[in-house]
Every structure is written in C-alpha cells, then in structure tokens.
Protein backbone atom coordinates (compact mmCIF):
# COMPACT_ATOMS: atom_id res chain seq x y z
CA UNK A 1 5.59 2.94 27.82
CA UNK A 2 3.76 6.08 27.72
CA UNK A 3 3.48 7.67 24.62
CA UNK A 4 5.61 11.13 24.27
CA UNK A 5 2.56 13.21 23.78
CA UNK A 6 1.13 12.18 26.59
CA UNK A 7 2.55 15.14 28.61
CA UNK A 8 0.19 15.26 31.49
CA UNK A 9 0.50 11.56 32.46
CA UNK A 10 4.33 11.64 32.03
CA UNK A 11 4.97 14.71 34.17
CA UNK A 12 2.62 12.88 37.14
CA UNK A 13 4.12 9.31 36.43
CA UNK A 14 7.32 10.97 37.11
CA UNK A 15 5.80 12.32 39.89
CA UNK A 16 5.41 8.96 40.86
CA UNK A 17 8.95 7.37 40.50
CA UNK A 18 10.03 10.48 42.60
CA UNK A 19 8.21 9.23 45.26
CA UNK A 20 9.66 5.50 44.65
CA UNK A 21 13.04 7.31 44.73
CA UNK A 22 12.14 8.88 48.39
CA UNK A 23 11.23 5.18 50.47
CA UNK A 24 13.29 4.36 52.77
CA UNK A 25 16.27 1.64 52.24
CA UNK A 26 14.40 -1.24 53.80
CA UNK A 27 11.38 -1.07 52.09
CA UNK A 28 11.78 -2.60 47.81
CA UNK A 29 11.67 0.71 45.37
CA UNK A 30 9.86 -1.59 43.36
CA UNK A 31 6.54 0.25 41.10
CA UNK A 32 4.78 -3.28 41.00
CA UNK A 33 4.71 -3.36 45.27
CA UNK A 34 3.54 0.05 45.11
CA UNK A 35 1.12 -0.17 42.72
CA UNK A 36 -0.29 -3.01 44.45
CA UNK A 37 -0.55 -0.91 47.81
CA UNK A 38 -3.52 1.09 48.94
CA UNK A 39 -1.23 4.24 47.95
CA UNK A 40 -0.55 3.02 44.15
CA UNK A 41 -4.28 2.33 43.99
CA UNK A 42 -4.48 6.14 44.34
CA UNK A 43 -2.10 6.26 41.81
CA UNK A 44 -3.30 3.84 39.45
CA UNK A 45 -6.82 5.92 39.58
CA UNK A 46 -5.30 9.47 39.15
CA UNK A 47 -2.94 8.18 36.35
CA UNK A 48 -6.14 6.25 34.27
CA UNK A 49 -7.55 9.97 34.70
CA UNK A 50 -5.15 11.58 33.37
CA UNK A 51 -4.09 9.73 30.91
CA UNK A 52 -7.98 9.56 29.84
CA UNK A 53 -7.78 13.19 29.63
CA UNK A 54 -4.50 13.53 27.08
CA UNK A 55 -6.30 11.00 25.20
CA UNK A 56 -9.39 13.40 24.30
CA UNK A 57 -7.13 16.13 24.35
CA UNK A 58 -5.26 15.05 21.09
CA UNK A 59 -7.92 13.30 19.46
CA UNK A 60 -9.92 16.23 19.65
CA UNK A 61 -7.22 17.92 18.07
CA UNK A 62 -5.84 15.71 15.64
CA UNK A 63 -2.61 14.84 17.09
CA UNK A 64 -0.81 11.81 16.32
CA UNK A 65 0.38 9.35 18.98
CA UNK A 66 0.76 6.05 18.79
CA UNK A 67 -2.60 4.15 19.35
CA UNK A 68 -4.54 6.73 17.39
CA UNK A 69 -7.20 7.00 15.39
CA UNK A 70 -6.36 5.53 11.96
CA UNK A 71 -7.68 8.80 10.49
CA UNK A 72 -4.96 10.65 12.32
CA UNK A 73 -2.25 8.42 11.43
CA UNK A 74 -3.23 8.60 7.48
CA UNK A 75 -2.73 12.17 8.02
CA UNK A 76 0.65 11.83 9.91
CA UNK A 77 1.88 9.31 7.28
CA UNK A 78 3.83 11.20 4.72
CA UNK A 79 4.96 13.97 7.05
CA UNK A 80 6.58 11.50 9.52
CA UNK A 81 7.72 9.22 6.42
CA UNK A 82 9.73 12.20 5.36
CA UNK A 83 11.17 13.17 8.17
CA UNK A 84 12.03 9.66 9.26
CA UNK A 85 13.88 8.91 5.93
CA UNK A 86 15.58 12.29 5.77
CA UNK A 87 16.85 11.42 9.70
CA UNK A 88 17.76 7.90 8.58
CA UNK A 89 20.57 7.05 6.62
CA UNK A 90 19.98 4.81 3.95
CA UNK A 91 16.38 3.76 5.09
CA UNK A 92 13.37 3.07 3.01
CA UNK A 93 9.89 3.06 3.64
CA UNK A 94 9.61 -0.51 4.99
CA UNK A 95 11.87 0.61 7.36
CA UNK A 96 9.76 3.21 7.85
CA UNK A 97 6.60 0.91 8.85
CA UNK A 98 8.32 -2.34 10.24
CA UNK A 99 9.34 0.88 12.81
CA UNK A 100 5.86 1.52 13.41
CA UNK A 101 4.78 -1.89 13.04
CA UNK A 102 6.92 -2.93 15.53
CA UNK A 103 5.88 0.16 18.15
CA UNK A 104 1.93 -1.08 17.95
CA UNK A 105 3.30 -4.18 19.42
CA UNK A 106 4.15 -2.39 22.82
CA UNK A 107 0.70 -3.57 25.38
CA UNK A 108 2.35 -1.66 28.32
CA UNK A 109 1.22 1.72 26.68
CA UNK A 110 -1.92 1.00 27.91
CA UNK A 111 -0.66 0.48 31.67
CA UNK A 112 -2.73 3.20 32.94
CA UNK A 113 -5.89 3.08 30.59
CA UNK A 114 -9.73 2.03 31.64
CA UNK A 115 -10.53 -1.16 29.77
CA UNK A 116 -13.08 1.42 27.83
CA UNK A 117 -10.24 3.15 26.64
CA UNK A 118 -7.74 0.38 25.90
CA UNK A 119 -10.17 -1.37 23.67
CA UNK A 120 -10.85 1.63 21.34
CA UNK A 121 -6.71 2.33 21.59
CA UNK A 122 -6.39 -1.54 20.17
CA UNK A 123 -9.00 -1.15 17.82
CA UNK A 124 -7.74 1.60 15.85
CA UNK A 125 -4.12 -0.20 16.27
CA UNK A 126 -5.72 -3.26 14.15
CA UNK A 127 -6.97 -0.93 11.76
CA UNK A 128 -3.75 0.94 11.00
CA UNK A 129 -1.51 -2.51 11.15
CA UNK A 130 -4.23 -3.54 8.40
CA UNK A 131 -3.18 -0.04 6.51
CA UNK A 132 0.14 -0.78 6.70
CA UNK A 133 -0.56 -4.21 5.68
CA UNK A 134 -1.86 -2.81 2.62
CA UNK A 135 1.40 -0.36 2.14
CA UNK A 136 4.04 -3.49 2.94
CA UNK A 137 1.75 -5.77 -0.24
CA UNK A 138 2.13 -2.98 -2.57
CA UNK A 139 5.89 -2.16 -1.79
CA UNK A 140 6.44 -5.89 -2.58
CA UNK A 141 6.91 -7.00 0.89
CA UNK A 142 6.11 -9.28 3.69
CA UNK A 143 6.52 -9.62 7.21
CA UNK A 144 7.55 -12.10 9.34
CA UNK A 145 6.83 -12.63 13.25
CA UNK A 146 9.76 -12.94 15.62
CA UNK A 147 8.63 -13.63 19.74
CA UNK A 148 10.49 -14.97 22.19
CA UNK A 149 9.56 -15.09 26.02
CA UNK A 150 9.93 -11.14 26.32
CA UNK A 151 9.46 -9.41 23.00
CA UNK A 152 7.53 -10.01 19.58
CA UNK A 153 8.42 -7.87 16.86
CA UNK A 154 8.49 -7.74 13.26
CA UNK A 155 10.96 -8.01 10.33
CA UNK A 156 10.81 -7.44 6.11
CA UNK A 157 11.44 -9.84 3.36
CA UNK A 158 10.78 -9.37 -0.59
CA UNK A 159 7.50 -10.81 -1.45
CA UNK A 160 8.30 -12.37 -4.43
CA UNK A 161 4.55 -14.08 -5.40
CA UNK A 162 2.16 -11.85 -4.34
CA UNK A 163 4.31 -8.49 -5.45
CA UNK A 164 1.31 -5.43 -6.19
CA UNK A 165 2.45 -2.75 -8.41
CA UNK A 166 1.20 0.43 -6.71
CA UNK A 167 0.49 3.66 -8.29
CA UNK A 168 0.58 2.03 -12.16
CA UNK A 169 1.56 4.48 -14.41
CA UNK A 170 -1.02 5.34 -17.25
CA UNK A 171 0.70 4.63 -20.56
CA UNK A 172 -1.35 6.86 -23.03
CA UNK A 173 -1.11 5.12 -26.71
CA UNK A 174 -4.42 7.06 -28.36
CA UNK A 175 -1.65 8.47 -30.68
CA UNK A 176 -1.02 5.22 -31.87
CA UNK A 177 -0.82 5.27 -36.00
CA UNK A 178 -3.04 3.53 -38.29
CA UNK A 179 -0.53 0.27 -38.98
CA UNK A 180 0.02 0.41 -35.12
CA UNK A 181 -3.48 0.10 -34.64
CA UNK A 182 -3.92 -2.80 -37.08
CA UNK A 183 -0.48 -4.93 -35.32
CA UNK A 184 -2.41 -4.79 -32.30
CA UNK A 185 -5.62 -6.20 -33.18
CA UNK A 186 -4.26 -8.97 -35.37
CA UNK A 187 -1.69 -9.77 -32.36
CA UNK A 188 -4.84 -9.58 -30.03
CA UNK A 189 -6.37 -12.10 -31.75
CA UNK A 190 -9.24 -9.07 -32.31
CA UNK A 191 -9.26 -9.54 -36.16
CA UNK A 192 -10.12 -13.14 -36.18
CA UNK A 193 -12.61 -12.62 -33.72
CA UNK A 194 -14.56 -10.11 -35.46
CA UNK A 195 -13.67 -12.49 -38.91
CA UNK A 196 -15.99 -15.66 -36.11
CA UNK A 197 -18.81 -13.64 -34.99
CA UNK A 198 -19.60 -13.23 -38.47
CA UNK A 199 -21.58 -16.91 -39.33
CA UNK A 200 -21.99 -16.25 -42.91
CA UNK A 201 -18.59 -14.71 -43.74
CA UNK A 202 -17.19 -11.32 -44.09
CA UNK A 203 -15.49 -9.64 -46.67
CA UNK A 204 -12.04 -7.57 -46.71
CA UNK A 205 -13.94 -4.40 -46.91
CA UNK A 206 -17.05 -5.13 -44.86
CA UNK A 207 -14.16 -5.89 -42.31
CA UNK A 208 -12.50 -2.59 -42.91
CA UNK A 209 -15.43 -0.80 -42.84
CA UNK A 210 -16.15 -1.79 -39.03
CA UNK A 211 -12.70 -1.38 -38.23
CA UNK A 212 -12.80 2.17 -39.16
CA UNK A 213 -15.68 2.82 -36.68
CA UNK A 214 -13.09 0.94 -34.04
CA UNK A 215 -9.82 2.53 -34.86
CA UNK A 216 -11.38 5.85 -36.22
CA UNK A 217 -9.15 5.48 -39.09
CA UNK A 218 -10.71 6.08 -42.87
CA UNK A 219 -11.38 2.42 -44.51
CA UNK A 220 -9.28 3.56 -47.45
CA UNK A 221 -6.65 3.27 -44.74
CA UNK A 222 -7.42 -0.32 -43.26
CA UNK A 223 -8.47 -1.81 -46.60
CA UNK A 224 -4.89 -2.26 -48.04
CA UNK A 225 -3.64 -2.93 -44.97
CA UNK A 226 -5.78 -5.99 -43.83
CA UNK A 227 -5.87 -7.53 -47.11
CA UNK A 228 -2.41 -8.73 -47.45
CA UNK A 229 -2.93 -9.71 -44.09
CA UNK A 230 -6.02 -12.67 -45.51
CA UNK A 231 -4.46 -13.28 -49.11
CA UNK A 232 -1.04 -13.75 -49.39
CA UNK A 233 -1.47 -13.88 -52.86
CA UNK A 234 -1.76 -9.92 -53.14
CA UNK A 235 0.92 -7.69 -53.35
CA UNK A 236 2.65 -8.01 -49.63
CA UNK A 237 4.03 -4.02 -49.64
CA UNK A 238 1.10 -2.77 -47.63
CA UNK A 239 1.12 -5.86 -45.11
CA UNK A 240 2.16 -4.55 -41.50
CA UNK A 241 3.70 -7.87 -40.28
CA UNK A 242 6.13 -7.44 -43.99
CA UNK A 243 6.72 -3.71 -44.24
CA UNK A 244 7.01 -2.81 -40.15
CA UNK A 245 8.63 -5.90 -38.98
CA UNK A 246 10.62 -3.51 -36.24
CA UNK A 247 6.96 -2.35 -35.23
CA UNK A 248 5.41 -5.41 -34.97
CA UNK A 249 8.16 -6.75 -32.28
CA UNK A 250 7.93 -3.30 -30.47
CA UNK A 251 4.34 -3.72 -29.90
CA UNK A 252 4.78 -7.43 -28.94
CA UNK A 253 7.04 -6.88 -26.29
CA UNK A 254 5.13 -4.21 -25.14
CA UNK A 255 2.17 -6.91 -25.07
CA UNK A 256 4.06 -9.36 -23.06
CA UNK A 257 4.92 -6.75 -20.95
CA UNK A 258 1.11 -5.68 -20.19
CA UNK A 259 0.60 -9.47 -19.30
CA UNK A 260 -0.82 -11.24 -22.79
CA UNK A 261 0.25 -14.28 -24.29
CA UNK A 262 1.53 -13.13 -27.61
C-alpha cells in the first residue's frame, strides 16, 4: 500500500499498472515478473525516488501520513480523532486507535522505500504504537494480537487490573470547615501521630495549638473540639464523631474513595 498522500508515487505507480495492463496476452500481467525484469528494475529505482521525494516533501511540511514522524502524528491526533468519531457511528476512541494500530501493521507501504528510508519510517511507527500504547492504558484498555498466515492485526478488551485514570480531576477541599478539618486528621490517623512523636506527652492544648498552625484555624476553635475526642468524660456536644455523625461518614467515603483504609 502506498499511503494516500503520497501523490507523486501513486500517479507513476499507476503509471506502472498501465503498462502491466498493455502486455500482450501471452506474456503473465503479473507486477512481481515485472518487477523482477530489467524493465521493473527501472521501475523499482524511479519509484524509491519518488517516493523518497513525497517523503521530504511532507515532513518538511508537517503533513501526516502514515509512517510519520511521531511529532506529526501528536499533532494530527485530535483533529483526525474528531473527524473519525463524527464519521463513525457509534465509535469510540479505541476504535479510533485499534484503526490506526492496525494500519502501522501494513510492511508493504514500504515496497518502494531505500532501506535508509524504511528504517526511519519503522522507527517513528514504534514510537507512535508506544504513544498509543500509552492512550489504550489510560482509556482502560488492552490489546490483543490476532495473525494468521496472511494478516496480523489488533483487537480491544477492558483492562480490568492495570486500568489508569487519565486526566484526574482536581477536587479542591481548602474550603473545608474547621470540624471537617479535625474528621480528617483523626480518620487519617494524623492526630495520634502527632499525640507519638511527642516522647514525653502532649497536652489537649499544646495539641491544639500546633494544629492551628496546620489547619489555620484559631486554637479556641480546635481546643473544644479535640478534647472530647481524648476524654470521654467531658461534655461530648463539641465532639465531631457525636455532633456530625452525617459528616464524619461523608468524609469517610470520600476517603475510601481516594484509596485509604479507613
């Protein structure tokens, strides 16, 4: 196959077939028997030449074909995603690259390149099936080889133990509220922590007083808050875990969510 923007090369290849078209009935109108004649060593050469020539001739320019440069097709990727989904019913963008994936698997479009040229062409195929690599991970998919004495190609399953979540969304939470603030460090395990690191003890308000440099909230704050939280033998009003019970399984879930083991 020759790629599509390969103008030059398609217009002489056809060229060529004409003049398969024009033997005569007893000799085989077959390209391989030509090509292996003195006269398809003629065409062999002017083909590599042209076809060397289109090659420059869109890289220079930034064109996309396939077997370009993998900074090209980066640039191609979300126009040609569009259109392909907006030209295919019901597809997705696996379907999308398995196309593509699949097309990088087609040697003959080198048929008429030097060796020179073929090797850079393959090299900047591995790099972009590596790209797309990348793309099928984060969609949550994986690919699967099919070959068979003709044709490999490629097909799409979910991925279901090595799923990445791409583009995360940033949850903001710096408006978080004082009692907020103090759920998640006991359900962190933050409080005790700080309660360990210090080997001679801490008191409530020592405590509160380097939780307000932490949280930024005033220690008169934290204080009553943290307290019922070490002596259940105070007053229980001001104790998060008693007075915001709906809070405190919010911002559990949430913590499960995020991946800890609350």
């Amino acid at each position: 196959m020759i790629p599509k923007e390969f103008t030059n090369t398609q217009n002489l290849y056809r060229v060529f077939e004409d003049d398969l078209n024009c033997l005569p009935p007893d000799v085989p109108a077959d390209a391989e028997v030509i090509k292996n004649s003195h006269t398809g060593k003629f065409w062999d050469y002017d083909l590599s030449k042209i076809f060397q020539t289109d090659y420059e001739y869109l890289i220079e320019n930034k064109n996309f074909f396939i077997g370009c440069t993998l900074e090209i097709y980066k640039k191609y990727y979300p126009q040609r995603l569009q259109e392909y989904l907006k030209n295919t019913s019901d597809a997705l963008e696996i379907d999308f690259i398995i196309s593509d994936y699949n097309s990088l698997e087609e040697e003959s479009i080198f048929s008429f390149a030097s060796e020179s040229l073929k090797e850079n062409m393959k090299v900047s195929m591995r790099r972009v099936k590596e790209f797309l690599d990348e793309k099928i991970k984060e969609l949550g998919f994986k690919i699967d080889k099919k070959s068979n004495d003709k044709v490999t190609s490629y097909i799409y399953s979910k991925d279901l133990d090595n799923r990445i979540i791409s583009k995360e969304i940033l949850i903001d939470l710096s408006e978080t509220s004082a009692v907020q603030k103090i759920i998640y460090l006991q359900k962190l395990g933050i409080l005790d922590f700080l309660r360990s690191q210090a080997k001679k003890g801490i008191s409530i308000n020592k405590l509160a007083t380097v939780l307000s440099a932490i949280t930024g909230e005033k220690v008169q704050t934290i204080q009553p808050m943290i307290n019922p939280i070490d002596n259940i033998s105070v007053n229980q009003r001001n104790n998060p875990f008693v007075s915001n019970e709906k809070q405190v399984e919010i911002i559990k879930n949430k913590l499960i969510d995020y991946g800890f083991d609350v």
